[in-house]
C-alpha atoms as a PDB file:
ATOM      1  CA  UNK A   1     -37.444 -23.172  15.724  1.00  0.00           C
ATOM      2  CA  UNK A   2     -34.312 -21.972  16.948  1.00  0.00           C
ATOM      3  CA  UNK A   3     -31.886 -19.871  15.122  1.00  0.00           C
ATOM      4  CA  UNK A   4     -29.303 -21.367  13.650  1.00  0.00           C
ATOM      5  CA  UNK A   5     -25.896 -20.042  14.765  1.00  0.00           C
ATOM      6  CA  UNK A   6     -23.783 -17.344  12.685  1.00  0.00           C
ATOM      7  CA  UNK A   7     -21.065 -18.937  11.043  1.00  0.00           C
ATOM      8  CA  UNK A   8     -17.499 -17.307  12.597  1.00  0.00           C
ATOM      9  CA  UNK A   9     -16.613 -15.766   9.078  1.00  0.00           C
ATOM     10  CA  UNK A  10     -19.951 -14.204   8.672  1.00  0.00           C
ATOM     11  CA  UNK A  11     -20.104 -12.718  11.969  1.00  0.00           C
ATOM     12  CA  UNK A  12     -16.652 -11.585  11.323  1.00  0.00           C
ATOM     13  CA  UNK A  13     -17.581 -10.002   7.964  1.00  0.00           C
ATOM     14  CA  UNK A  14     -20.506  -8.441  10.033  1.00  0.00           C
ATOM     15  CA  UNK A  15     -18.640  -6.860  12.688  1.00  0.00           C
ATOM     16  CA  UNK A  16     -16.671  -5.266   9.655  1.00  0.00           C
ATOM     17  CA  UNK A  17     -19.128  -3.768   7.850  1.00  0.00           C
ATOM     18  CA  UNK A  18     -20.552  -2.462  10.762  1.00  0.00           C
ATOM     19  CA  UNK A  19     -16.842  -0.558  11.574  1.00  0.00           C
ATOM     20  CA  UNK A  20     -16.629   0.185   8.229  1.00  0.00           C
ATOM     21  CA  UNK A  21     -20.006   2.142   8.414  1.00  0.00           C
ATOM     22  CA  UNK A  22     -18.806   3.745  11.337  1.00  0.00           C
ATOM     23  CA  UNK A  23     -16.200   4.792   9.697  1.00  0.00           C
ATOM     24  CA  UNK A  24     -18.115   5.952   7.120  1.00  0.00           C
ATOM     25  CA  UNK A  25     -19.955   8.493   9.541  1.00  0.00           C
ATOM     26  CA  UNK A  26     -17.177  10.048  10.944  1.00  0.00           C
ATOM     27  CA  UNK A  27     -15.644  10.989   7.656  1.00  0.00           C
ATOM     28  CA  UNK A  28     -18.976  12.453   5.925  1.00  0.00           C
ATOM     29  CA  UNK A  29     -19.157  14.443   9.742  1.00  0.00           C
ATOM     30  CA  UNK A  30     -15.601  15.407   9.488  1.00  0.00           C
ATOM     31  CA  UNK A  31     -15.617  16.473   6.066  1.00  0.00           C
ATOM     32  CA  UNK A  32     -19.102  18.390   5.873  1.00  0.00           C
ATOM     33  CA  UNK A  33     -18.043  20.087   8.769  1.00  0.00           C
ATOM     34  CA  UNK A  34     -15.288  22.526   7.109  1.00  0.00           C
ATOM     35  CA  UNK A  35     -17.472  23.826   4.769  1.00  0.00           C
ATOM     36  CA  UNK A  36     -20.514  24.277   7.540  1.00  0.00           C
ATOM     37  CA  UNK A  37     -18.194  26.297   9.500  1.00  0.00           C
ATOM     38  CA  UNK A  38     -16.965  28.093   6.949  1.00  0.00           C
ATOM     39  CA  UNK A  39     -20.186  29.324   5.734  1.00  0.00           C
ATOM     40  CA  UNK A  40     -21.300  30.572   9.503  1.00  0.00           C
ATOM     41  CA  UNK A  41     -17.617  32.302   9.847  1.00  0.00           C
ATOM     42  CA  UNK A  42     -19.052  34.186   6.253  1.00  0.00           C
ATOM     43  CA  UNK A  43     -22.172  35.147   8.149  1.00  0.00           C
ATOM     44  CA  UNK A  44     -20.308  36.260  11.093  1.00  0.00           C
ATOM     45  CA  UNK A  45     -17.852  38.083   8.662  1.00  0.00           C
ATOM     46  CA  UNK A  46     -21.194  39.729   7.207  1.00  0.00           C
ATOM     47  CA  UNK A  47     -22.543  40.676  10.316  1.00  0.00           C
ATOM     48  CA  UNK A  48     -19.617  42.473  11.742  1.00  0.00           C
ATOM     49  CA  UNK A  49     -19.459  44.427   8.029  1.00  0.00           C
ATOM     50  CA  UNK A  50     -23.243  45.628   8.657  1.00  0.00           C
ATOM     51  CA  UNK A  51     -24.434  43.991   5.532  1.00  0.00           C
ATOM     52  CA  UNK A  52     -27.943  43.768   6.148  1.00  0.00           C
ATOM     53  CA  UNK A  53     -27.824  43.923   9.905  1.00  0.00           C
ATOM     54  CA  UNK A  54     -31.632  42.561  11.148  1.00  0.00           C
ATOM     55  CA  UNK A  55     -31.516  40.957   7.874  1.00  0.00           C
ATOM     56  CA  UNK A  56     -34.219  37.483   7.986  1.00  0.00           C
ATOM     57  CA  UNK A  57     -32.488  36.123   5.148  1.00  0.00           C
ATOM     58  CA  UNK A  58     -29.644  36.341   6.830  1.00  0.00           C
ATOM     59  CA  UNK A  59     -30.450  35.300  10.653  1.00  0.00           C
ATOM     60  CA  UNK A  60     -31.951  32.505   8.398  1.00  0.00           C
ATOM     61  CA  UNK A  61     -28.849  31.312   7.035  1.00  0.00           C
ATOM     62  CA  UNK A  62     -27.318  31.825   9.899  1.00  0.00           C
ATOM     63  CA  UNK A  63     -29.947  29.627  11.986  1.00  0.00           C
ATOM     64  CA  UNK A  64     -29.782  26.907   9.171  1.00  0.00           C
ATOM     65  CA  UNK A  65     -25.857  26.982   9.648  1.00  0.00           C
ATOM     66  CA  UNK A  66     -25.933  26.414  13.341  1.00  0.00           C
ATOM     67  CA  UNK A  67     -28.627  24.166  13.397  1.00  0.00           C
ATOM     68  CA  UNK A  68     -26.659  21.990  10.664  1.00  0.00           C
ATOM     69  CA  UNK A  69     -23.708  22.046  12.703  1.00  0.00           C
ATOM     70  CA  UNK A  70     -25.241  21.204  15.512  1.00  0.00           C
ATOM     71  CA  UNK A  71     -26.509  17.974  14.010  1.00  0.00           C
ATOM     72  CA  UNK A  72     -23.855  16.758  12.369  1.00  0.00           C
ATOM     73  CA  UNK A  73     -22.011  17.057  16.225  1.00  0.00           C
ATOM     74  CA  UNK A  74     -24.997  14.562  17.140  1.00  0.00           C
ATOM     75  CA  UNK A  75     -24.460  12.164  13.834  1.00  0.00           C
ATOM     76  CA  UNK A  76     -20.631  12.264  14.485  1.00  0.00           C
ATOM     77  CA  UNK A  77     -21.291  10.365  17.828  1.00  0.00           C
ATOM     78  CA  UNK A  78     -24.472   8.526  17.022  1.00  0.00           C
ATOM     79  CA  UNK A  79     -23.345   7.177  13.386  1.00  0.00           C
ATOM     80  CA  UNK A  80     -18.880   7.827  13.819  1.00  0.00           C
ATOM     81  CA  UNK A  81     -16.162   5.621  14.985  1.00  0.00           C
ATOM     82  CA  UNK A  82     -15.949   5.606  18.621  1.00  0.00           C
ATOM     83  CA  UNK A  83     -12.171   3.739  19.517  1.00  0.00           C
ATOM     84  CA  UNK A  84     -11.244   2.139  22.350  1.00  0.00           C
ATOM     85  CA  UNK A  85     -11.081   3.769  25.819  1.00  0.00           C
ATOM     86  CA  UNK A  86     -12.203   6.941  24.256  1.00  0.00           C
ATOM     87  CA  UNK A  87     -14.539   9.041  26.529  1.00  0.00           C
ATOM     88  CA  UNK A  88     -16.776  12.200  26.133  1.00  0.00           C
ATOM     89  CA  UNK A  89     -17.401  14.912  28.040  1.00  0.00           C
ATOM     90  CA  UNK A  90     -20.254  15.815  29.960  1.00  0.00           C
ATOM     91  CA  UNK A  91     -20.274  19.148  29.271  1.00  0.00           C
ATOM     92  CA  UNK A  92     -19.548  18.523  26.000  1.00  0.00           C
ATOM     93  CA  UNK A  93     -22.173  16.027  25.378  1.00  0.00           C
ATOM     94  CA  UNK A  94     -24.693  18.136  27.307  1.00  0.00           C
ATOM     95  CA  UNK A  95     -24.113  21.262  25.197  1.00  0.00           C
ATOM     96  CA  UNK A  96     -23.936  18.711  21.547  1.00  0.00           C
ATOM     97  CA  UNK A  97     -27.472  17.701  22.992  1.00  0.00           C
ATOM     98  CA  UNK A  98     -28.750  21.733  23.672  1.00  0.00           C
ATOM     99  CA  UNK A  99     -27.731  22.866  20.413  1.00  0.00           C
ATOM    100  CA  UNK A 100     -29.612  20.343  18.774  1.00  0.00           C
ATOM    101  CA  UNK A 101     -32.539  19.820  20.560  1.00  0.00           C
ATOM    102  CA  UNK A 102     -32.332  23.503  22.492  1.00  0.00           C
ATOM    103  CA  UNK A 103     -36.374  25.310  20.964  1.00  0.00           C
ATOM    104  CA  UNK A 104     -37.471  22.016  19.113  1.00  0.00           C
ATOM    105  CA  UNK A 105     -40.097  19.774  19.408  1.00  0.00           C
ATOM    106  CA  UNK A 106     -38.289  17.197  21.760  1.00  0.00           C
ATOM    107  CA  UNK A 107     -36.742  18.382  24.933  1.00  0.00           C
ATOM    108  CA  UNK A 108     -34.119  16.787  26.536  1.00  0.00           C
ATOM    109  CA  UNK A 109     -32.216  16.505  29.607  1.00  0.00           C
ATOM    110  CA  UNK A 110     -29.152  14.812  30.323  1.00  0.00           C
ATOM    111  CA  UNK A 111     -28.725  13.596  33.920  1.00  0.00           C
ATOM    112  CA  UNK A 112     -25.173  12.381  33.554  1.00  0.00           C
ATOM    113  CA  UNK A 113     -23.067  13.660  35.613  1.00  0.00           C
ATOM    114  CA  UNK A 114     -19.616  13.093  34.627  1.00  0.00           C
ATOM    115  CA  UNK A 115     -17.703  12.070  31.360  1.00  0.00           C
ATOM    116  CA  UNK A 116     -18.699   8.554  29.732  1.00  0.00           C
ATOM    117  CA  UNK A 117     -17.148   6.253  27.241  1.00  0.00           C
ATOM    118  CA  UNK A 118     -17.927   7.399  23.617  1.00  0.00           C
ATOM    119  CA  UNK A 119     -18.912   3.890  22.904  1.00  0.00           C
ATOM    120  CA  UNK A 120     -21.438   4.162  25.286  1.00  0.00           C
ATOM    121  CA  UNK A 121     -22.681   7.336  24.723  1.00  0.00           C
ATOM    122  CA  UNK A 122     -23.217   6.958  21.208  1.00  0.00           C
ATOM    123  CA  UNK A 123     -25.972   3.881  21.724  1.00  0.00           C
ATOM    124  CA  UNK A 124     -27.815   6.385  24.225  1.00  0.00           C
ATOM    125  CA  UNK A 125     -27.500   9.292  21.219  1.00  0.00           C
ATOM    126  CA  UNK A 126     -28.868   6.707  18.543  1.00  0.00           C
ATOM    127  CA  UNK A 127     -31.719   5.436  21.216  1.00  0.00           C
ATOM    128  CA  UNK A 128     -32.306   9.018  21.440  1.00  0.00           C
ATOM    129  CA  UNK A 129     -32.885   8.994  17.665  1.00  0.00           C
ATOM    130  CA  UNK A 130     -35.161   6.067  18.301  1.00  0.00           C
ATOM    131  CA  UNK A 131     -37.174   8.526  20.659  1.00  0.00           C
ATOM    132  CA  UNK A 132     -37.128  11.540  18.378  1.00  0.00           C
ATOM    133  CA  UNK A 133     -38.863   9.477  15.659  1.00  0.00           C
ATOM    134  CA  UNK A 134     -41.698   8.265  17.594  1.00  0.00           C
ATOM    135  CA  UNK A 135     -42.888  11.442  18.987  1.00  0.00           C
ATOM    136  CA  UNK A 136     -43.937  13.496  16.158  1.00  0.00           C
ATOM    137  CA  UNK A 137     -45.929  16.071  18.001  1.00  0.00           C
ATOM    138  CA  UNK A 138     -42.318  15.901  20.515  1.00  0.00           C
ATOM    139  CA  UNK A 139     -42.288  15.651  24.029  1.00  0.00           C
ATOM    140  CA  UNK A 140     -39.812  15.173  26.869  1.00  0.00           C
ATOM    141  CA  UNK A 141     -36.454  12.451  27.081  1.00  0.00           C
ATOM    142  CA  UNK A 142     -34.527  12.119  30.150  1.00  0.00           C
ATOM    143  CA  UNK A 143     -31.267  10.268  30.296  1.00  0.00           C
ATOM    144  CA  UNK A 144     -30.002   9.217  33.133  1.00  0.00           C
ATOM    145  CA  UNK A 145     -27.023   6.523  34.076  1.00  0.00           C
ATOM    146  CA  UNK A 146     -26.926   4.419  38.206  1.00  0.00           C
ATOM    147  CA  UNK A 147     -24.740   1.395  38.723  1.00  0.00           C
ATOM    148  CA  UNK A 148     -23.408   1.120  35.228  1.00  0.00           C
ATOM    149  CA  UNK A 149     -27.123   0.972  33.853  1.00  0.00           C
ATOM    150  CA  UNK A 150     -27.715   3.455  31.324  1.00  0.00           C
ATOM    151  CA  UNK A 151     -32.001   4.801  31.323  1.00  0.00           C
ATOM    152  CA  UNK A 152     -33.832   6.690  29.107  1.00  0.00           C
ATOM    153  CA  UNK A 153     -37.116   7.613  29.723  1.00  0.00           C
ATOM    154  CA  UNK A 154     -39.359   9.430  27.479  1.00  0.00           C
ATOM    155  CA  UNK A 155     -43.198  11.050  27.654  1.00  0.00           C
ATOM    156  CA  UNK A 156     -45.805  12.210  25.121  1.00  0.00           C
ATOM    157  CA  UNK A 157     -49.362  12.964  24.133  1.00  0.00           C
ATOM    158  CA  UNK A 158     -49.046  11.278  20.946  1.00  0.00           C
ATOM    159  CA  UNK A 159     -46.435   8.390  19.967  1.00  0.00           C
ATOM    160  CA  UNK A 160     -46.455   6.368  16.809  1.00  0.00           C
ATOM    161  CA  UNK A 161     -47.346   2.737  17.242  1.00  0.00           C
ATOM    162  CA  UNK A 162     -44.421   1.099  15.698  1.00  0.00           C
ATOM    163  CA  UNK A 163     -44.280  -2.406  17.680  1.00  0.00           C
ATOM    164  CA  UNK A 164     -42.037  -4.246  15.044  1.00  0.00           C
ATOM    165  CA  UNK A 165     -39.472  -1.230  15.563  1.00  0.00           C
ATOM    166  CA  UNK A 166     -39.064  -1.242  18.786  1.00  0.00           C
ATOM    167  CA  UNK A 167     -38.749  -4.639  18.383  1.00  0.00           C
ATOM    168  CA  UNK A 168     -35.410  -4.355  16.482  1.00  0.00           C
ATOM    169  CA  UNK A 169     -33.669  -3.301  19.675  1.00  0.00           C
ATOM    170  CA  UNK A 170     -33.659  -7.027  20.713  1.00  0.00           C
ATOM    171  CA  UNK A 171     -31.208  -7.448  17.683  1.00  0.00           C
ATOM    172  CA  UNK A 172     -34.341  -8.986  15.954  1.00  0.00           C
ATOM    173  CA  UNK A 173     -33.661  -9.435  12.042  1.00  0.00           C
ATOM    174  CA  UNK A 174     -33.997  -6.756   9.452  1.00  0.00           C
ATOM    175  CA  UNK A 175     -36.962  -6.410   7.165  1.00  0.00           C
ATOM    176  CA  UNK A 176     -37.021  -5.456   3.785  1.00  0.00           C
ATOM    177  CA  UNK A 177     -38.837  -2.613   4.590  1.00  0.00           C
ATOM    178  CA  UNK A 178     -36.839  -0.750   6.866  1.00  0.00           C
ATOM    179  CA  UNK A 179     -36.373   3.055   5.743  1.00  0.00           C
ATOM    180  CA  UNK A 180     -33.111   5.423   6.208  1.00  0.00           C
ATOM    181  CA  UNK A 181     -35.077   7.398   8.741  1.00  0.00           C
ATOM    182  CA  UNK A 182     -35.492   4.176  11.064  1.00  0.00           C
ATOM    183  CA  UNK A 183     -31.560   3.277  10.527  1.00  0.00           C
ATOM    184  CA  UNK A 184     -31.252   3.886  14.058  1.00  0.00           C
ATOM    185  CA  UNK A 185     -33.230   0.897  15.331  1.00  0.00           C
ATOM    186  CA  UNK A 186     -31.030  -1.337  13.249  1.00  0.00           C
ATOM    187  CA  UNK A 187     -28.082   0.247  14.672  1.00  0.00           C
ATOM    188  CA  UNK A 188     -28.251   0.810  18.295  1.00  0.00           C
ATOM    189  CA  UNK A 189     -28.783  -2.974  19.304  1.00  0.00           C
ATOM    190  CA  UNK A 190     -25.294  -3.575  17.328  1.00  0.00           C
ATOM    191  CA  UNK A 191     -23.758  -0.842  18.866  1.00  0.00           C
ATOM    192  CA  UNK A 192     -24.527  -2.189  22.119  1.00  0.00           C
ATOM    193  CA  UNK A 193     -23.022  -5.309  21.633  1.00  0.00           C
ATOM    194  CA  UNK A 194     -19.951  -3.610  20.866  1.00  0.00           C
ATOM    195  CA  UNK A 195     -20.078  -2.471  24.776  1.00  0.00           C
ATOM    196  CA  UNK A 196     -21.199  -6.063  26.083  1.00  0.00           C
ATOM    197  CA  UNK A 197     -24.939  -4.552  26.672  1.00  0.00           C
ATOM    198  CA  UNK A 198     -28.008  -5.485  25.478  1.00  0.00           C
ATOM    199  CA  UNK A 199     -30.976  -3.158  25.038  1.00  0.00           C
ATOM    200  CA  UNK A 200     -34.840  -3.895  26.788  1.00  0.00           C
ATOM    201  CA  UNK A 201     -37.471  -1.463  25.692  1.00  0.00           C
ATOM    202  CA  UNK A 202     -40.722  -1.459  27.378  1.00  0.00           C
ATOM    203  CA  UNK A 203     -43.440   0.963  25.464  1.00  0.00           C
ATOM    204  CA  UNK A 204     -46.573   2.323  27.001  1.00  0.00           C
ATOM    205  CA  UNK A 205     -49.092   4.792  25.532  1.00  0.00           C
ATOM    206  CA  UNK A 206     -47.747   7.935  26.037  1.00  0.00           C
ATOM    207  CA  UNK A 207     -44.232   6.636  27.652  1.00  0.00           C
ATOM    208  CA  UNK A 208     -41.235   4.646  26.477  1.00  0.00           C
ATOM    209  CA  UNK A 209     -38.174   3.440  28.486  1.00  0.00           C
ATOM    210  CA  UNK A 210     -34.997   2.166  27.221  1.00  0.00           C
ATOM    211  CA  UNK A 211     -32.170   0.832  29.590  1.00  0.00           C
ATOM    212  CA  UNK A 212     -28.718  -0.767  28.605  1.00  0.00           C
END
């Protein structure tokens, strides 16, 4: 049976609750980011003192700090506001994308080579997401962009086999079921719309790729 068309108003009411949780992002980004900073400016102020210089409590904190606001960098494109004509640089994007990923699990590389609409990178940051949380033993992600067609590619020993999540990147309906740590799949088909694209994923064992 074919789906019935979305009446204007709810589509409407859709596309702003979907700003609104954009919105949402970038505040809980902007806001948690004082305080993250201000707590690794401490450390730094502690370091230069000589209190407890070699400490591992403190290069822990200080790790946590900068791995903390490293990711909240990522979540401010992936999950934030990205407004019209706004664009992102590459080295900024490439060095938001080494401090998060830089010595963990997942390693990847960004092959774009100049600066990109924020829009645009924020559906390859949240398909990145999509990656990350398939490949719990890691592996590698490349992203790469050629006539306008964004690709990510993606390898493995071990993926999860999560058919009905990949899936949701066709803009299929949301179950019941769907939990915070898969928010991503929900959101990166609707974030594509926003840029007129739509999403194909074809999955392999041991490989995934993604274009838009």
């Amino acid at each position: 049976m074919a789906a019935l068309p979305i009446p204007e108003d709810e589509a409407t009411r859709a596309d702003e609750a979907g700003a609104l949780s954009a919105l949402i992002g970038s505040r809980i980004c902007h806001d948690l980011a004082n305080p993250i900073g201000a707590i690794a400016n401490g450390v730094e102020l502690l370091q230069m003192a000589g209190a407890g210089p070699g400490s591992p409590e403190l290069a822990l904190v200080a790790d946590s700090v900068a791995h903390a606001s490293a990711r909240l960098r990522f979540f401010r494109v992936a999950f934030g506001a990205a407004g019209p004509g706004q664009m992102l640089g590459r080295s900024e994007t490439a060095l938001i994308l080494a401090d998060s990923y830089g010595g963990g699990r997942l390693a990847v590389s960004w092959g774009v080579t100049t600066d990109q609409p924020r829009a645009e990178v924020k559906v390859a940051f949240l398909l990145l997401q999509c990656i990350e949380s398939n490949l719990p033993r890691g592996g590698e992600a490349h992203v790469s962009l050629a006539g306008g067609r964004w690709r990510l590619e993606a390898r493995a020993e071990r993926m999860k086999e999560e058919p009905g999540l990949w899936a949701l990147l066709d803009g299929r309906p949301l179950p019941e079921t769907l939990k915070p740590a898969e928010v991503q799949f929900a959101l990166a088909p609707r974030a594509a719309a926003a840029v007129g694209r739509r999403i194909a994923a074809e999955v392999r064992p041991g490989t995934v790729a993604l274009t838009f």
